[in-house]
C-alpha atoms as a PDB file:
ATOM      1  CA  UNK A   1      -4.025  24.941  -2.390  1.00  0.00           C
ATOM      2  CA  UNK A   2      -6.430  22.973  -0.229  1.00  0.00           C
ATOM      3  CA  UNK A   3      -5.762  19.263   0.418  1.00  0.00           C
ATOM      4  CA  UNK A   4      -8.850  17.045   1.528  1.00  0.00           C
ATOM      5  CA  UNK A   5      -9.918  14.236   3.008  1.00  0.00           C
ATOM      6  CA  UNK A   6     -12.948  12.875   3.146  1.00  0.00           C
ATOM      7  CA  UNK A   7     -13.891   9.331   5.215  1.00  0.00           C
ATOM      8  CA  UNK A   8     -17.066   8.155   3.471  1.00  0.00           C
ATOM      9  CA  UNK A   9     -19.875   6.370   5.268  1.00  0.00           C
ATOM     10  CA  UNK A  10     -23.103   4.678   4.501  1.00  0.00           C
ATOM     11  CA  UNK A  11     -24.894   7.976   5.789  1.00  0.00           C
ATOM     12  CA  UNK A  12     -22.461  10.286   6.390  1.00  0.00           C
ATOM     13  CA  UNK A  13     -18.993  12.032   5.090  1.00  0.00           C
ATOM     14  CA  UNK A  14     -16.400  13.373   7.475  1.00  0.00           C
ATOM     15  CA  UNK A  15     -14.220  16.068   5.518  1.00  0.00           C
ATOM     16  CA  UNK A  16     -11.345  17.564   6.745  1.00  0.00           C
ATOM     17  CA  UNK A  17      -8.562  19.835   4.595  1.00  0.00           C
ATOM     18  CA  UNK A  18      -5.085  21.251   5.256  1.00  0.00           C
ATOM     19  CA  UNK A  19      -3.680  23.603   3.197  1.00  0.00           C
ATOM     20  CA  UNK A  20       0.106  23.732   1.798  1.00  0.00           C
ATOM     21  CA  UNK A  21       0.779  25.846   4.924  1.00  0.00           C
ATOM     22  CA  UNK A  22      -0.410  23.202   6.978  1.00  0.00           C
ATOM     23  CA  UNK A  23      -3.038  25.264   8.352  1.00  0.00           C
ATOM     24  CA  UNK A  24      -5.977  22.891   9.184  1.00  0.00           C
ATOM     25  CA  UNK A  25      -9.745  23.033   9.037  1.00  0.00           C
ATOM     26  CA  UNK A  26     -11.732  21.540  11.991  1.00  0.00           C
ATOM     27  CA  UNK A  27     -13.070  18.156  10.647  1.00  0.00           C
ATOM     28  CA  UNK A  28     -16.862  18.282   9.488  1.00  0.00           C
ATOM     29  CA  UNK A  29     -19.632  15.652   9.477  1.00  0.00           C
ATOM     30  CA  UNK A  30     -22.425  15.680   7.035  1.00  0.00           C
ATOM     31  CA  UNK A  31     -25.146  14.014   6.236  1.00  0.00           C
ATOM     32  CA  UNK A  32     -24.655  12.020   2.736  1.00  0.00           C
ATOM     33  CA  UNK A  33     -27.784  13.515   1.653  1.00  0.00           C
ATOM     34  CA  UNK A  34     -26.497  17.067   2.371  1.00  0.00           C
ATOM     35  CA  UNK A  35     -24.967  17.123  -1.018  1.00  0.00           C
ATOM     36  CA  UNK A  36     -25.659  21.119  -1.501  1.00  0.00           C
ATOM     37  CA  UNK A  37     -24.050  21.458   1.760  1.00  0.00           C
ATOM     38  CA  UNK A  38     -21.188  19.007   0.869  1.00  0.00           C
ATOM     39  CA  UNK A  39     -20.890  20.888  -2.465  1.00  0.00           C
ATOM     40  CA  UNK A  40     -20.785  24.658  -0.518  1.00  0.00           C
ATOM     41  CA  UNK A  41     -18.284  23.277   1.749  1.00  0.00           C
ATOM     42  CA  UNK A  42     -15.598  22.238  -0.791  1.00  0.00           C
ATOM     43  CA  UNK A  43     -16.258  25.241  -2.977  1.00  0.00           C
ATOM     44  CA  UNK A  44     -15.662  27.863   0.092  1.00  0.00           C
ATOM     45  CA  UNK A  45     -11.747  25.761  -0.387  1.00  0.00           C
ATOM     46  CA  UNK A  46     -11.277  26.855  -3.440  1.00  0.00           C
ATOM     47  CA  UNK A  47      -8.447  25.145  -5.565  1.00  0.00           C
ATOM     48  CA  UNK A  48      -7.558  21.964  -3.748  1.00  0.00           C
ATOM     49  CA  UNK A  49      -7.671  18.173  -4.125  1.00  0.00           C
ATOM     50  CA  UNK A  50      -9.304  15.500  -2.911  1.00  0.00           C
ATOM     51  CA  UNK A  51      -9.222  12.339  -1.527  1.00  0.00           C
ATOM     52  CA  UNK A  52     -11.865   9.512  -1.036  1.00  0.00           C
ATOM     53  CA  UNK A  53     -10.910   6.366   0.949  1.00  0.00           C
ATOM     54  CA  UNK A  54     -12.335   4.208  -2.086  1.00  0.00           C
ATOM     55  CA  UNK A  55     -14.805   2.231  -0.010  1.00  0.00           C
ATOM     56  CA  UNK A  56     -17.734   0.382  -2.310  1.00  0.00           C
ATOM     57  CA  UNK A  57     -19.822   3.552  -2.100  1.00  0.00           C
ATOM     58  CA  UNK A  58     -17.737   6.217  -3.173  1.00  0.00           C
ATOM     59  CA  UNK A  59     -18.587   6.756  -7.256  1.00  0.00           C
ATOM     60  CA  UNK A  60     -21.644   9.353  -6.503  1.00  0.00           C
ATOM     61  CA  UNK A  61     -19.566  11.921  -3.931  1.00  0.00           C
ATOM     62  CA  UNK A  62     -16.837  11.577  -6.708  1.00  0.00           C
ATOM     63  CA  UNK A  63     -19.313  12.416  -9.599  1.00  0.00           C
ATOM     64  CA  UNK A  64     -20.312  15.041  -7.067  1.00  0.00           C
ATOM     65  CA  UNK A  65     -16.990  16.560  -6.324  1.00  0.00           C
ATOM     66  CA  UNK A  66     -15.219  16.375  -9.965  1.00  0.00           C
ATOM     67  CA  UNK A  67     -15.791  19.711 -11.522  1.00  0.00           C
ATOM     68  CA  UNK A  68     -14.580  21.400  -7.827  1.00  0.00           C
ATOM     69  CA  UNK A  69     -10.867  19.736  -8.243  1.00  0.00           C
ATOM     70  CA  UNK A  70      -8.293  16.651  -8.386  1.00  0.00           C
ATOM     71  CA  UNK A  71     -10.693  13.674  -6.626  1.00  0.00           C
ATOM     72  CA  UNK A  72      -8.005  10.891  -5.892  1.00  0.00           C
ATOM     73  CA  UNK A  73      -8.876   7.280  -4.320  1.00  0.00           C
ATOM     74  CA  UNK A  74      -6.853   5.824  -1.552  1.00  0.00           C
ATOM     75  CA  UNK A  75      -7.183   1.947  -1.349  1.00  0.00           C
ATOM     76  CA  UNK A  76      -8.450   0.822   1.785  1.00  0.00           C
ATOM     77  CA  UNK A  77      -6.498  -1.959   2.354  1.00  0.00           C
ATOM     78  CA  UNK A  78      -3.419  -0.036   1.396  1.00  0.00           C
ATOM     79  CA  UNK A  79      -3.920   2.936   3.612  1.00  0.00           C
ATOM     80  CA  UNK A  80      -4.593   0.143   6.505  1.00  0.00           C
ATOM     81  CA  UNK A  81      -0.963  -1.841   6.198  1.00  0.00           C
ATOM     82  CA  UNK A  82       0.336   2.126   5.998  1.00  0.00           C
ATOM     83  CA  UNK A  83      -1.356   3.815   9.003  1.00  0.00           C
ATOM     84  CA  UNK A  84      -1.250   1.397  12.322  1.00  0.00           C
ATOM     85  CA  UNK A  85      -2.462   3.291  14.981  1.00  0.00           C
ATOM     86  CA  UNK A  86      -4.147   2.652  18.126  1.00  0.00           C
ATOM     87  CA  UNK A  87      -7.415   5.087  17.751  1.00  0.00           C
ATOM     88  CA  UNK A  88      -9.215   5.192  14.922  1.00  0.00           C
ATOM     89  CA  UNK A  89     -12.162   7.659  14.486  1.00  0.00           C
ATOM     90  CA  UNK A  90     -13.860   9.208  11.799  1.00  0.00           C
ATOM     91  CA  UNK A  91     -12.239  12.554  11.960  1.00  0.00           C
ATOM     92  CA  UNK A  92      -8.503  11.091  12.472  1.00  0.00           C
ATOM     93  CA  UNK A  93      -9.327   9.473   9.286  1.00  0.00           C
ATOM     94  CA  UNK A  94     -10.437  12.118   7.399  1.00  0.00           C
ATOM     95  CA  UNK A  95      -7.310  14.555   8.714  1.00  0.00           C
ATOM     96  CA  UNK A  96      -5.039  11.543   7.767  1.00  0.00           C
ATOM     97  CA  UNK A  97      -6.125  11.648   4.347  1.00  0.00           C
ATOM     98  CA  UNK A  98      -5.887  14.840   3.982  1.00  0.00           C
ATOM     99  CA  UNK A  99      -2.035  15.360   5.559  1.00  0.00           C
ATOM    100  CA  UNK A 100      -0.637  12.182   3.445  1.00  0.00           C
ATOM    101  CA  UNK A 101      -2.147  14.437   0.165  1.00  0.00           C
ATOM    102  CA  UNK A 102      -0.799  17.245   1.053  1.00  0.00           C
ATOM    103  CA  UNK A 103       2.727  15.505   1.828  1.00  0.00           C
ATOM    104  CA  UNK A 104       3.836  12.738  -0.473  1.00  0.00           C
ATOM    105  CA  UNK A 105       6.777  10.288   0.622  1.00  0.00           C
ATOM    106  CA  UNK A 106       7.981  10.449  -2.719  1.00  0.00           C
ATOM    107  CA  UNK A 107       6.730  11.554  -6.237  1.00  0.00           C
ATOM    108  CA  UNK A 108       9.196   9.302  -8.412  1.00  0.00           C
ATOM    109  CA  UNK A 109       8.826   9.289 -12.304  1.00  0.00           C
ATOM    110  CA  UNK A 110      10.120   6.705 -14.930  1.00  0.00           C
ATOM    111  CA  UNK A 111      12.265   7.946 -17.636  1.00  0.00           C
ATOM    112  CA  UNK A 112      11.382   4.901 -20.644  1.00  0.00           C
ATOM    113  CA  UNK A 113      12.582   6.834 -23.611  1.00  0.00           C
ATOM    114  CA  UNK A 114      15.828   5.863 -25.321  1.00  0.00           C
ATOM    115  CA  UNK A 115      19.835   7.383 -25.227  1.00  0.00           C
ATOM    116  CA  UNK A 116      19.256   9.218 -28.177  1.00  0.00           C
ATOM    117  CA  UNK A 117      15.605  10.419 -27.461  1.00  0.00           C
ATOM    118  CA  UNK A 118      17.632  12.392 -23.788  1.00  0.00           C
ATOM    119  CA  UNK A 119      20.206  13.903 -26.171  1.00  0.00           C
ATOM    120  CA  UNK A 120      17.578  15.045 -28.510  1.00  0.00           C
ATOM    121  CA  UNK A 121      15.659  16.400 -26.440  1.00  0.00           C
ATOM    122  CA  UNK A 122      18.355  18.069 -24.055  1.00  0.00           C
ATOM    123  CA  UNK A 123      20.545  18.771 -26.458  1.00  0.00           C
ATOM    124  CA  UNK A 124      23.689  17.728 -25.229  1.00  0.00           C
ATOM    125  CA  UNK A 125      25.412  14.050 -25.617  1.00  0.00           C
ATOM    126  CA  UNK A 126      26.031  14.229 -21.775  1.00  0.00           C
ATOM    127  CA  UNK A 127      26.480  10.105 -20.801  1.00  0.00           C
ATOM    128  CA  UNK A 128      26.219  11.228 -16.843  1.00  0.00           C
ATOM    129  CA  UNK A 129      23.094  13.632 -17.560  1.00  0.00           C
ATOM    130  CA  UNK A 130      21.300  10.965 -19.775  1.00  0.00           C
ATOM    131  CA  UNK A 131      21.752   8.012 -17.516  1.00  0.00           C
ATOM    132  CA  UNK A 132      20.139  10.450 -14.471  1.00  0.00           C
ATOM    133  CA  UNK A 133      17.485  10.897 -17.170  1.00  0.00           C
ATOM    134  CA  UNK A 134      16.487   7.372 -17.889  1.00  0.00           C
ATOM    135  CA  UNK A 135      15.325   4.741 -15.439  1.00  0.00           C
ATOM    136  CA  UNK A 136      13.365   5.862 -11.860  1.00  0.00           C
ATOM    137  CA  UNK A 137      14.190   9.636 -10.620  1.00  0.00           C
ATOM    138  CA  UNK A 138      12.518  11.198  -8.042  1.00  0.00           C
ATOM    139  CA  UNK A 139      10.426  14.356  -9.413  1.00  0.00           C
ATOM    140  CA  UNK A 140      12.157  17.075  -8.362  1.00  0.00           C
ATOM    141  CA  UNK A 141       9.320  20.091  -9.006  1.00  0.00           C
ATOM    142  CA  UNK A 142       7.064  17.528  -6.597  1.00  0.00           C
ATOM    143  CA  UNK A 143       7.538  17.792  -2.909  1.00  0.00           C
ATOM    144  CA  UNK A 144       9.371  14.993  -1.147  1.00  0.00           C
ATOM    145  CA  UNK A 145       9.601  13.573   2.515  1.00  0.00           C
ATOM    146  CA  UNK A 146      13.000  12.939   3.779  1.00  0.00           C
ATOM    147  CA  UNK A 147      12.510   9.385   3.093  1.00  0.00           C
ATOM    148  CA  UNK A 148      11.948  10.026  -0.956  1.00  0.00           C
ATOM    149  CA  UNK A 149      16.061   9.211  -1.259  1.00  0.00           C
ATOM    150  CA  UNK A 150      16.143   5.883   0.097  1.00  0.00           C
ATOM    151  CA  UNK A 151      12.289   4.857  -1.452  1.00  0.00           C
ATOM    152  CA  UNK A 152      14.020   5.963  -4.808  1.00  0.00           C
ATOM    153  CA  UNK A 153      16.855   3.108  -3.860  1.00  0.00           C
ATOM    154  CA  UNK A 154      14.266   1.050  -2.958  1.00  0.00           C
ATOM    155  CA  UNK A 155      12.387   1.061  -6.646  1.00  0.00           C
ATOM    156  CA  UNK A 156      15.747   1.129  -8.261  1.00  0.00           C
ATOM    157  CA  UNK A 157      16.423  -2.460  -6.589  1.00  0.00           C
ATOM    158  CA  UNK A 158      12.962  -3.342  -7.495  1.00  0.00           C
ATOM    159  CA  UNK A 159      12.981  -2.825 -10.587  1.00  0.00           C
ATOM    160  CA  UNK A 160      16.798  -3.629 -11.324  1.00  0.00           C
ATOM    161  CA  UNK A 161      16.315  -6.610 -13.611  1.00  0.00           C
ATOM    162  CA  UNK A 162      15.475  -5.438 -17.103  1.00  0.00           C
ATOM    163  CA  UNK A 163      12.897  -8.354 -17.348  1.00  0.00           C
ATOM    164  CA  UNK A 164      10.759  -6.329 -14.642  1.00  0.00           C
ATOM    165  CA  UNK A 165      11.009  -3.375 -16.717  1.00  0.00           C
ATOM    166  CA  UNK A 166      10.226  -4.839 -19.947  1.00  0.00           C
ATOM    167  CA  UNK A 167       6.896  -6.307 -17.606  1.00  0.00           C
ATOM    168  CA  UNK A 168       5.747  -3.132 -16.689  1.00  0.00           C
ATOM    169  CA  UNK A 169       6.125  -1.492 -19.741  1.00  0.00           C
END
């Protein structure tokens, strides 16, 4: 699978794309009105994703790209307090997108269903297994970084006061 990033401009879209491998494709600018050319150049990927850096012009190269894949937005201001670097160019951007798709920090999930909903469903009255089941656990069939352990810790402390997790319910 292809992973892409794409660093949108008023005229232009820089797209680059790594694949699980982590073999990279050279960055590419286009021309926002190129959108046959955009199109050819995310089909020739194949399966993949996508990412758009969700600046206030992004809703007609996501329209665009939709039927070719997964389109995900990155906040702006999010990716910004993430990424400090020194250089920033148009390309960088677009390969940073694209690497931090391809290789989450964590993919944790939220077990909200009750005691006797685990033992159902795994049929076993296992205490230890259920209580691993409920609450935040990382995804284990997602890949990881070696800092997925300790961001796991940090939601757990987050989110340690049941009144929290009533909220985000």
């Amino acid at each position: 699978m292809w992973h892409v990033g794409i660093d949108l401009h008023r005229a232009t879209v820089v797209i680059a794309a790594v694949n699980d491998a982590g073999e990279a494709k050279g960055a590419v600018t286009i021309r926002c009105e190129g959108t046959a050319f955009i199109v050819e150049t995310i089909r020739r990927l194949g399966t993949l994703r996508v990412v758009i850096e969700a600046s206030g012009t992004y809703r007609w190269l996501y329209d665009l790209l939709r039927p070719y894949g997964t389109i995900l937005l990155a906040h702006p201001l999010r990716l910004r307090a993430m990424i400090q670097r020194r250089f920033k160019t148009d390309k960088l951007d677009a390969q940073l997108l694209a690497n931090l798709l391809r290789s989450p920090e964590a993919v944790i999930a939220w077990g909200w269903e009750s005691r006797e909903f685990y033992a159902r469903w795994m049929h076993t009255d296992a205490p230890e297994m259920i209580r691993e089941l409920q609450g935040p656990v990382l995804n284990l069939g997602s890949p990881q970084s070696s800092h997925a352990p300790a961001l796991l810790d940090l939601v757990k402390k987050l989110f340690s006061k049941s009144c929290r997790i009533g909220q985000m319910r």
